[in-house]
Protein backbone atom coordinates (compact mmCIF):
# COMPACT_ATOMS: atom_id res chain seq x y z
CA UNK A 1 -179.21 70.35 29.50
CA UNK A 2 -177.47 73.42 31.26
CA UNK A 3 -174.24 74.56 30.06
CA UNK A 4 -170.98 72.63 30.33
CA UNK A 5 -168.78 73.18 33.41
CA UNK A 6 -166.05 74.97 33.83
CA UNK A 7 -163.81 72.29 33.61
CA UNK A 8 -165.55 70.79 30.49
CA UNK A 9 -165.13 74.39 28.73
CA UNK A 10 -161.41 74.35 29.85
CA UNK A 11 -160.94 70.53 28.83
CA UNK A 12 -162.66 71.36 25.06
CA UNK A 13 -161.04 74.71 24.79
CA UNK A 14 -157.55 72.85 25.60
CA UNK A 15 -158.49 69.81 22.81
CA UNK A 16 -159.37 72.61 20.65
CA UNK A 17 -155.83 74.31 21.14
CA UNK A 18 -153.75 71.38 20.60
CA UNK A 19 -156.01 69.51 17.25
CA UNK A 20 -155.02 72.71 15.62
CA UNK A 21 -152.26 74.68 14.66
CA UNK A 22 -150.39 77.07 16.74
CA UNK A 23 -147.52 79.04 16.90
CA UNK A 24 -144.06 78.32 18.42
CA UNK A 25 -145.51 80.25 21.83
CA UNK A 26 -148.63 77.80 21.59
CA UNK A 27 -150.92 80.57 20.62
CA UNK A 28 -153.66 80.35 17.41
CA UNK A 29 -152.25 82.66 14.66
CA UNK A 30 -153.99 85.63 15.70
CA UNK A 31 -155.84 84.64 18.78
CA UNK A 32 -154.88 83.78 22.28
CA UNK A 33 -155.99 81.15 24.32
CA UNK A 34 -158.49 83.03 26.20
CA UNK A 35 -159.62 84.34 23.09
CA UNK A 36 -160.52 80.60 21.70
CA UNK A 37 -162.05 80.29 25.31
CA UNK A 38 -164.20 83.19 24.77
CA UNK A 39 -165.54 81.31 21.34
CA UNK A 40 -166.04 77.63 23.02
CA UNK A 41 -167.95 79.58 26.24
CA UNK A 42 -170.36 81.45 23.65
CA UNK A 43 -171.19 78.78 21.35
CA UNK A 44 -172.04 76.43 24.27
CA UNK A 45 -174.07 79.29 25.91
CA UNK A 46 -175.41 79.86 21.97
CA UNK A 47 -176.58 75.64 21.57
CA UNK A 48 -177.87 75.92 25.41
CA UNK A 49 -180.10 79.13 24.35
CA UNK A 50 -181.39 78.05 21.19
CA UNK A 51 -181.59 73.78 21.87
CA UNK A 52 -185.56 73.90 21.78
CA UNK A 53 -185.09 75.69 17.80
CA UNK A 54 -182.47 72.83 17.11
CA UNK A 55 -184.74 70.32 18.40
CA UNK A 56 -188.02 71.87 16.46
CA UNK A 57 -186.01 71.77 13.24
CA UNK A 58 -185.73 67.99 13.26
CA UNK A 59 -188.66 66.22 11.70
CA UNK A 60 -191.21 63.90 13.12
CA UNK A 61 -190.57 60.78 13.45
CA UNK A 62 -186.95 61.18 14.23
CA UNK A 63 -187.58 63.93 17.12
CA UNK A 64 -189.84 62.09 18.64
CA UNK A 65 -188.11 58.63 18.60
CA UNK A 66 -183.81 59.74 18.57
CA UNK A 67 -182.31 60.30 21.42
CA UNK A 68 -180.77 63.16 22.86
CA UNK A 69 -177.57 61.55 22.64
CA UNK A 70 -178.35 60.88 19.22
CA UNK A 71 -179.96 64.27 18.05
CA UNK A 72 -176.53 65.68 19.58
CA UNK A 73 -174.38 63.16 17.44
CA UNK A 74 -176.42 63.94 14.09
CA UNK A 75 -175.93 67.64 14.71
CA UNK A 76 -172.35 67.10 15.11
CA UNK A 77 -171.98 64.91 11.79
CA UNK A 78 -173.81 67.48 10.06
CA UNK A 79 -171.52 70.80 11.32
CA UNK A 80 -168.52 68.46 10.43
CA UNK A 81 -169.65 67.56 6.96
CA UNK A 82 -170.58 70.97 6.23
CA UNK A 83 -167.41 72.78 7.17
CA UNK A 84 -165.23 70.19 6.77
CA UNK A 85 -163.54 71.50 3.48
CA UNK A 86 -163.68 75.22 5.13
């Protein structure tokens, strides 16, 4: 899977920006929008470098027999659940 688009970078970046909290000039305490751009752009270019050491890490049976789909959606349940207190 290559890297997302532009306009799925902008689109995440933007749900990113408004499901957390901003200022009154609808800037992240501390960071600016391009800033939180900058983040979203290197940890998709981070998962698209490194997918093959995400995929190794999950055990056989499950790499073999989940999907992508679902090897994405277990990934994401288990960054939630692991930072979800942080």
């Amino acid at each position: 899977m290559a890297v997302l688009s532009d306009t799925d970078r902008a689109e995440g970046t933007a749900f990113f920006n408004n499901s957390v909290y901003i200022n009154n000039i609808g800037e992240i305490v501390g960071l600016t929008k391009t800033d939180v751009r900058a983040a979203f752009d290197a940890l998709d270019s981070f998962l698209e470098t490194n997918q093959n050491a995400v995929n190794q890490a999950i055990p056989e049976p499950a790499r073999t027999n989940l999907t992508t789909a679902q090897k994405a959606w277990l990934l994401q349940l288990v960054v939630e659940r692991r930072y979800r207190s942080v």
